[in-house]
N, C-alpha and C. Protein backbone atom coordinates (compact mmCIF):
# COMPACT_ATOMS: atom_id res chain seq x y z
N UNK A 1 62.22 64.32 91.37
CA UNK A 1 61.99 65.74 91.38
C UNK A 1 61.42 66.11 90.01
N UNK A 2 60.32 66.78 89.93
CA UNK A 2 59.80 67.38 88.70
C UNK A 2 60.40 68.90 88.32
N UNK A 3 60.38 69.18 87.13
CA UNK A 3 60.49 70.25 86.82
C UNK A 3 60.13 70.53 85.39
N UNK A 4 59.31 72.15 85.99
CA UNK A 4 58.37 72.35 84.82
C UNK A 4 59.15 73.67 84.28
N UNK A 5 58.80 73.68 82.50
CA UNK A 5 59.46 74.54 81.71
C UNK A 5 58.38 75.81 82.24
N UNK A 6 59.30 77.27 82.28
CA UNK A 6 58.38 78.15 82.82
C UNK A 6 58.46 78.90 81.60
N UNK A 7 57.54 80.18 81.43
CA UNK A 7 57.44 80.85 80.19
C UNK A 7 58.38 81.54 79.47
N UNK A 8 59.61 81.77 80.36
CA UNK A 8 61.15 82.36 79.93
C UNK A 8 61.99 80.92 79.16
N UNK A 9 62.53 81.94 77.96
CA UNK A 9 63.31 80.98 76.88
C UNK A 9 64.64 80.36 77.70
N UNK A 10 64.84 78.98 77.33
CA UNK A 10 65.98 78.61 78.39
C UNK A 10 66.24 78.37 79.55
N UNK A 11 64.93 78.67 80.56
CA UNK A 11 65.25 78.49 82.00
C UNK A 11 64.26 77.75 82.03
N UNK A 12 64.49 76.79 83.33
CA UNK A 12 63.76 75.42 84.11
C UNK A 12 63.95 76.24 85.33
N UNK A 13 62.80 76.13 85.93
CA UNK A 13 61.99 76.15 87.42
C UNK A 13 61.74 75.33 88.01
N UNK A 14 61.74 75.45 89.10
CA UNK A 14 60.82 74.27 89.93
C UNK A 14 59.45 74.58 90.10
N UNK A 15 58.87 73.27 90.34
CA UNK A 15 57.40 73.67 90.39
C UNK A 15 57.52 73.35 92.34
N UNK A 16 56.37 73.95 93.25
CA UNK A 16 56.20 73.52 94.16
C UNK A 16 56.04 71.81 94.81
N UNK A 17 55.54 71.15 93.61
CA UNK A 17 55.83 69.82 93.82
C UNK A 17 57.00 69.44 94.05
N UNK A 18 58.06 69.98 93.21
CA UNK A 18 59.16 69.67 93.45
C UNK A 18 59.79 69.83 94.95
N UNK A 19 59.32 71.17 94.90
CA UNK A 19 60.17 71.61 96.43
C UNK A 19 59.75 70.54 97.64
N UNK A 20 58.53 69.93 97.55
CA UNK A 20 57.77 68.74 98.02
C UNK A 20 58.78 67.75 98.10
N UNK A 21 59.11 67.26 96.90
CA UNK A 21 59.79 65.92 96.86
C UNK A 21 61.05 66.44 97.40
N UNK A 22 61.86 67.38 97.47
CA UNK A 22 63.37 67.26 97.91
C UNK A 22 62.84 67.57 99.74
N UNK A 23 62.02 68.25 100.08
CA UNK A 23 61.71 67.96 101.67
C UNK A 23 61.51 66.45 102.04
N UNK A 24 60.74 66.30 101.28
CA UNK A 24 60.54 64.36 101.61
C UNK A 24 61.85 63.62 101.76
N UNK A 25 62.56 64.10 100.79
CA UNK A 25 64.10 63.16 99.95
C UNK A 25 64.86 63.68 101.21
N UNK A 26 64.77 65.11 101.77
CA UNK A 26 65.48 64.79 102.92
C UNK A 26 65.58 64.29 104.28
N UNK A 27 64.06 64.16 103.93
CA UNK A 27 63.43 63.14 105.48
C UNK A 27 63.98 61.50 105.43
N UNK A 28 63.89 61.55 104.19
CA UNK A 28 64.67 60.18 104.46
C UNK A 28 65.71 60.13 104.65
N UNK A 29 66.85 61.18 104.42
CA UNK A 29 68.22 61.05 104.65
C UNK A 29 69.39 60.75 103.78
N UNK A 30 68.46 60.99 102.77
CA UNK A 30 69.46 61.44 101.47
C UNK A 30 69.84 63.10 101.64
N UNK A 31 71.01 62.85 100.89
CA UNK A 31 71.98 64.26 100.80
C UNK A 31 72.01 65.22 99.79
N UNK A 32 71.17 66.32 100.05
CA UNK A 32 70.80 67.21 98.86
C UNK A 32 71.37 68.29 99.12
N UNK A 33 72.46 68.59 97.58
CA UNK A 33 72.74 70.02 98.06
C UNK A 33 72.23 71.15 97.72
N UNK A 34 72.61 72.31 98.24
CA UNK A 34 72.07 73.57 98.27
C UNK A 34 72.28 74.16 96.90
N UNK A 35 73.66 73.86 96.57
CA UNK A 35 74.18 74.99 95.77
C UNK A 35 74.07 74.26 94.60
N UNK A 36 73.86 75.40 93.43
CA UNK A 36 73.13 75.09 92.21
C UNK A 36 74.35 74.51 91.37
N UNK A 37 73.55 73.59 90.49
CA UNK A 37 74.66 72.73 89.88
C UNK A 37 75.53 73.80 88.68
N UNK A 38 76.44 73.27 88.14
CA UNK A 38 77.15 73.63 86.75
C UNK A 38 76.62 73.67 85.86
N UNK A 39 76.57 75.00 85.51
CA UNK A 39 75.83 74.91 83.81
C UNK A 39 76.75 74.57 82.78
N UNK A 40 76.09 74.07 81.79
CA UNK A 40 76.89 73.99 80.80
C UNK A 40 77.77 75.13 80.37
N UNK A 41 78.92 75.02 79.79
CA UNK A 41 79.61 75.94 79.25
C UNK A 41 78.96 76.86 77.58
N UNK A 42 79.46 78.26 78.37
CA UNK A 42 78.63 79.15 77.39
C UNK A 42 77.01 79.47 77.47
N UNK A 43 76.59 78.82 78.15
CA UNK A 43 74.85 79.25 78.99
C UNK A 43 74.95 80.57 79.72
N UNK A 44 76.40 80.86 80.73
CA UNK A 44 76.10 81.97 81.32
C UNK A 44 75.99 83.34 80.63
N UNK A 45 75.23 83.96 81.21
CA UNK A 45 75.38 85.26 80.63
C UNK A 45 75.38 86.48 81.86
N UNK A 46 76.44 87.83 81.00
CA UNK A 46 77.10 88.45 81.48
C UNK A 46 75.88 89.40 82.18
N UNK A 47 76.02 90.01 83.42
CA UNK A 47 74.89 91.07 83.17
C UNK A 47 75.35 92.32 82.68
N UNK A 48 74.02 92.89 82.39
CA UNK A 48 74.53 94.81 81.92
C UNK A 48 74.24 95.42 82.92
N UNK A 49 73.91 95.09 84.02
CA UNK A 49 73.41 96.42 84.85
C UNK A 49 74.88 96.51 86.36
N UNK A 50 74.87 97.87 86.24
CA UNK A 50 76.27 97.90 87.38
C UNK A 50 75.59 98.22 88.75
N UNK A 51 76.14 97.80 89.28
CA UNK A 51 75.72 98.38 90.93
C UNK A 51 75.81 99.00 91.36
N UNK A 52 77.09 99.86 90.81
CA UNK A 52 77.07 101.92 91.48
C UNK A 52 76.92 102.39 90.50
N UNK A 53 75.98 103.55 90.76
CA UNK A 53 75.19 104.59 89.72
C UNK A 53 76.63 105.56 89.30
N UNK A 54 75.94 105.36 87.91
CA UNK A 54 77.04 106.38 87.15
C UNK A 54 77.46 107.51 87.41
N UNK A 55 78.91 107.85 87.45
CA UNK A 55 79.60 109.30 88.10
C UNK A 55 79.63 110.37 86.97
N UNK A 56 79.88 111.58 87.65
CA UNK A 56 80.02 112.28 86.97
C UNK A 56 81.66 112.53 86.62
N UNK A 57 82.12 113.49 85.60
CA UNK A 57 83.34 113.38 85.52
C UNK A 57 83.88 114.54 86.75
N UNK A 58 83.31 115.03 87.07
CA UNK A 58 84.00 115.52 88.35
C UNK A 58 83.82 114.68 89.61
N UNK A 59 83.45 114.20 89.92
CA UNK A 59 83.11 112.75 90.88
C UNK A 59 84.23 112.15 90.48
N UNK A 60 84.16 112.06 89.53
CA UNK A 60 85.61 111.11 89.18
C UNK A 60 87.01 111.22 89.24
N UNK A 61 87.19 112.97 88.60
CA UNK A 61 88.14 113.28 89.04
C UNK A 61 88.39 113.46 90.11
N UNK A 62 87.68 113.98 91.44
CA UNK A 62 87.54 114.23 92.73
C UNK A 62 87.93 112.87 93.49
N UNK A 63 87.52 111.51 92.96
CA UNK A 63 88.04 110.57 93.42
C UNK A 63 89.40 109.91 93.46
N UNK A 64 89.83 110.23 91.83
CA UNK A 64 91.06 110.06 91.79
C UNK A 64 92.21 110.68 92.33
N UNK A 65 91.55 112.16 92.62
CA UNK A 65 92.43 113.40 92.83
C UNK A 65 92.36 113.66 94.44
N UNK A 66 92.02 112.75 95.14
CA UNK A 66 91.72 113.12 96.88
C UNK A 66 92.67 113.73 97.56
N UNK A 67 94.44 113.57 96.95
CA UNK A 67 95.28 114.38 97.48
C UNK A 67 94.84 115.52 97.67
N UNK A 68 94.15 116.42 96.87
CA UNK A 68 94.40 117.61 96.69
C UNK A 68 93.29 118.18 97.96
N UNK A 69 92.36 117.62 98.05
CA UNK A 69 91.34 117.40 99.36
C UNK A 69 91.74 117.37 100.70
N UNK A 70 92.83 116.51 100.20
CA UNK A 70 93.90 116.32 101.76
C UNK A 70 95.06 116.93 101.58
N UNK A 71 95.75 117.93 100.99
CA UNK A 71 96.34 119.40 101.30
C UNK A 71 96.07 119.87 101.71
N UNK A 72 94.50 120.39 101.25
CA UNK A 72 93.77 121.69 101.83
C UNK A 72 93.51 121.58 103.23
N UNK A 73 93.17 120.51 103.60
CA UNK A 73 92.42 120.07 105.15
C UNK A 73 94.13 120.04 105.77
N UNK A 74 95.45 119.57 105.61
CA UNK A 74 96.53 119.80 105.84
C UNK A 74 97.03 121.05 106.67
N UNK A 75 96.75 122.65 105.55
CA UNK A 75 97.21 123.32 105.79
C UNK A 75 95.72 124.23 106.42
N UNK A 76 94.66 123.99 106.68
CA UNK A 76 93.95 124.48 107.76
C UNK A 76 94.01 123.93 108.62
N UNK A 77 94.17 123.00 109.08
CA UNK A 77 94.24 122.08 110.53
C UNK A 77 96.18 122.92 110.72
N UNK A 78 96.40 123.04 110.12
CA UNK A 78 98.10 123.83 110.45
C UNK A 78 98.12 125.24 110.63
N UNK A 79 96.64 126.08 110.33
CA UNK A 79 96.61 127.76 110.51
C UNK A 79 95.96 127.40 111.86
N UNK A 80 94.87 126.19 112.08
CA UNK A 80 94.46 126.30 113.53
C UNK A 80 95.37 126.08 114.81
N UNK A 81 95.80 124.75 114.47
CA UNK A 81 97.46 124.79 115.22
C UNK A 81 97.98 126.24 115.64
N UNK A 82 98.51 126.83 114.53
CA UNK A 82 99.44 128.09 114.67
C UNK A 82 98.65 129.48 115.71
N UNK A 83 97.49 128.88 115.03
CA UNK A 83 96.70 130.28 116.04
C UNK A 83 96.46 130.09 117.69
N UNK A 84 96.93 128.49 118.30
CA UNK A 84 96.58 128.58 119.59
C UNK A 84 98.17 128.04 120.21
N UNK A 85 99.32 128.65 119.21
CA UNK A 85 100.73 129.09 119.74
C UNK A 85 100.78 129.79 120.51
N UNK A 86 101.62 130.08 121.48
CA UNK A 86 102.35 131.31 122.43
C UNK A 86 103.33 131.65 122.03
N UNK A 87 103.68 132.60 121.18
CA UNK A 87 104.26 133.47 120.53
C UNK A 87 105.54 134.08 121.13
N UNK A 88 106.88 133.67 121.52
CA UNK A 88 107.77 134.47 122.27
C UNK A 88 107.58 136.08 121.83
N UNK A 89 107.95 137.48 122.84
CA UNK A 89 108.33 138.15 122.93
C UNK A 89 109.56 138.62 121.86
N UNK A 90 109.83 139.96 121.07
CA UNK A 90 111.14 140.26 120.76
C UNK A 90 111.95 139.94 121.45
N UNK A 91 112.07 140.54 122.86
CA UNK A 91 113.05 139.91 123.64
C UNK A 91 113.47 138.92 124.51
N UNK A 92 112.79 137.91 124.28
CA UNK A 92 112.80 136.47 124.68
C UNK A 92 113.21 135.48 123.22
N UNK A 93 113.10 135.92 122.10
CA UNK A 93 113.61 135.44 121.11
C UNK A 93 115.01 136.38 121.03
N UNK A 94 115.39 137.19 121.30
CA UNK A 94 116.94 137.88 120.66
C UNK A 94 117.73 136.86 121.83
N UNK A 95 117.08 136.80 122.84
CA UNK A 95 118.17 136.00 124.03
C UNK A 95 118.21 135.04 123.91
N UNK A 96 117.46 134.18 123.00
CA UNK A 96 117.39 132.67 122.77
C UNK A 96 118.08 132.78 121.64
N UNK A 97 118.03 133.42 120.95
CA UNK A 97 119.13 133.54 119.64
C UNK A 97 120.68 133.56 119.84
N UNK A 98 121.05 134.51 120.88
CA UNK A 98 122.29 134.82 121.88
C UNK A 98 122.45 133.72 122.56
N UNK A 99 122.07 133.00 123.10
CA UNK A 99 122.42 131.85 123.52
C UNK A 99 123.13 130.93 122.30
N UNK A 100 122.05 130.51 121.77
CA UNK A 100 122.34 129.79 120.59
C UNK A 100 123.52 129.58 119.80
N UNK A 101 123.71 131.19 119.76
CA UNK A 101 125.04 131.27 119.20
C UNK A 101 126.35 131.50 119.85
N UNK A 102 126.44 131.45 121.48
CA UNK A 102 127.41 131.55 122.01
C UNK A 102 127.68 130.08 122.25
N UNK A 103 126.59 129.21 122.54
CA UNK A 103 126.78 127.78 122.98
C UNK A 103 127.37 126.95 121.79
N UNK A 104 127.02 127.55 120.43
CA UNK A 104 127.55 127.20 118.97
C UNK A 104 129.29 127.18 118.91
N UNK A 105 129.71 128.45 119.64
CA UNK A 105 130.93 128.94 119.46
C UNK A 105 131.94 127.89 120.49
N UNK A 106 131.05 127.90 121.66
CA UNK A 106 131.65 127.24 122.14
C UNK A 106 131.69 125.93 122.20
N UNK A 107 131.15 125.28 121.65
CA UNK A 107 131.39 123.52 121.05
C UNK A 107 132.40 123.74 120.14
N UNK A 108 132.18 124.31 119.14
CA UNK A 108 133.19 124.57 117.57
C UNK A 108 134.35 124.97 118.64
N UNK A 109 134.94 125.66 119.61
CA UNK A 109 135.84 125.72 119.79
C UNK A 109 137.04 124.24 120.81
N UNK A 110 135.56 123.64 121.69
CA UNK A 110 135.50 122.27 122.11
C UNK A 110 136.36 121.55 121.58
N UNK A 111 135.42 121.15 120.35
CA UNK A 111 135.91 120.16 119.09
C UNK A 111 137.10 120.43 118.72
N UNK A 112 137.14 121.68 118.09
CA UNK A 112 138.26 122.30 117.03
C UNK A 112 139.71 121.79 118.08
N UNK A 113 139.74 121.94 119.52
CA UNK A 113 140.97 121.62 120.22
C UNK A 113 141.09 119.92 120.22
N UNK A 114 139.89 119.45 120.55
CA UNK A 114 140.37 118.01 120.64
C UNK A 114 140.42 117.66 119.44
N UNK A 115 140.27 118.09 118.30
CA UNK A 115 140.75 117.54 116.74
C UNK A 115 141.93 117.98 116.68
N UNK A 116 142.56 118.89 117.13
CA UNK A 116 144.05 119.07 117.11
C UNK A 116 144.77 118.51 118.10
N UNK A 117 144.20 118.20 119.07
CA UNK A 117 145.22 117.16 120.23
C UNK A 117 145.17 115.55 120.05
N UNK A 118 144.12 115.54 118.87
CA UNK A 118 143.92 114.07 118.39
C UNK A 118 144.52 114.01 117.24
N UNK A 119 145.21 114.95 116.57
CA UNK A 119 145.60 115.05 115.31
C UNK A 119 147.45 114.39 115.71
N UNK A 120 147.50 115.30 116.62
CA UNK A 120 149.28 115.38 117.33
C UNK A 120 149.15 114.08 117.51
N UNK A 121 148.09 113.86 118.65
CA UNK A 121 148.43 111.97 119.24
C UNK A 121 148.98 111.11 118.04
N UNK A 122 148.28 110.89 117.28
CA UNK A 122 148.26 110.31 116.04
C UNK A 122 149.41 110.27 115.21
N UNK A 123 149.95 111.65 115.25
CA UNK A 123 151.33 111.61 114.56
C UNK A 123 152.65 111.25 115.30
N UNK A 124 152.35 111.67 116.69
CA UNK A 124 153.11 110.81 117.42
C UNK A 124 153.48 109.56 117.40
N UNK A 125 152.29 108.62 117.45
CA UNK A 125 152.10 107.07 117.71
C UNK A 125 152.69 106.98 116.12
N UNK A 126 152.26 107.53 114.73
CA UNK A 126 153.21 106.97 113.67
C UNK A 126 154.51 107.27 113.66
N UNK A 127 154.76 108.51 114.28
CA UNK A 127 156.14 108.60 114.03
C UNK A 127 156.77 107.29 114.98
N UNK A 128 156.79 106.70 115.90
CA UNK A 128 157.22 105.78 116.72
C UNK A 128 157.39 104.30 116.02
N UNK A 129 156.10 104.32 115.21
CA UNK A 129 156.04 102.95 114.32
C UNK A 129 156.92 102.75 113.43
């Protein structure tokens, strides 16, 4: 394989001859690889150029800060919600309230007896022990 010095400091090219001889080299059935060899250590160099174009500082903060993007969209998607509610009546809410609190009274009074007939059992069975 030839290779000719090209007009850039430090780099080797191939010349088209070359590319010649490694098609040949693989007709015969030798094993050429693709991927470019190891450079010596300390040859590489870093690049300067970045691949996403520079932000602004509000871009930036806006990126970091997306919560606040997703509050806002939060509590409008929650006023649209609210606006296609069906709204009880005054008096379909006072009777659901009245319920509420009679069915309240009457559990608390439920409980309140079988905690005292479970209280007795209990002292019974120790007093016996």
């Amino acid at each position: 394989m030839k290779k000719i010095k090209t007009k850039k400091k430090n780099e080797v090219g191939e010349s088209e001859t070359g590319l010649e001889e490694k098609a040949k080299g693989s007709e015969k059935g030798e094993d050429l690889s693709v991927a470019p060899k190891a450079k010596p250590k300390g040859t590489l160099k870093k690049s300067n150029l970045k691949e996403e174009p520079a932000e602004s500082l509000a871009a930036k903060w806006v990126g970091k800060n997306q919560w606040i993007g997703q509050v806002k969209d939060f509590f409008r998607e929650v006023r649209i919600e609210l606006k296609k509610v069906t709204w009880p009546s005054r008096k379909e809410t006072i009777a659901a309230t009245g319920m509420v609190i009679i069915l309240s009274v009457i559990v608390a009074f439920f409980l309140g007896l079988l905690d005292v007939g479970l209280a007795k059992a209990v002292a019974v069975i120790l007093k016996r022990a």
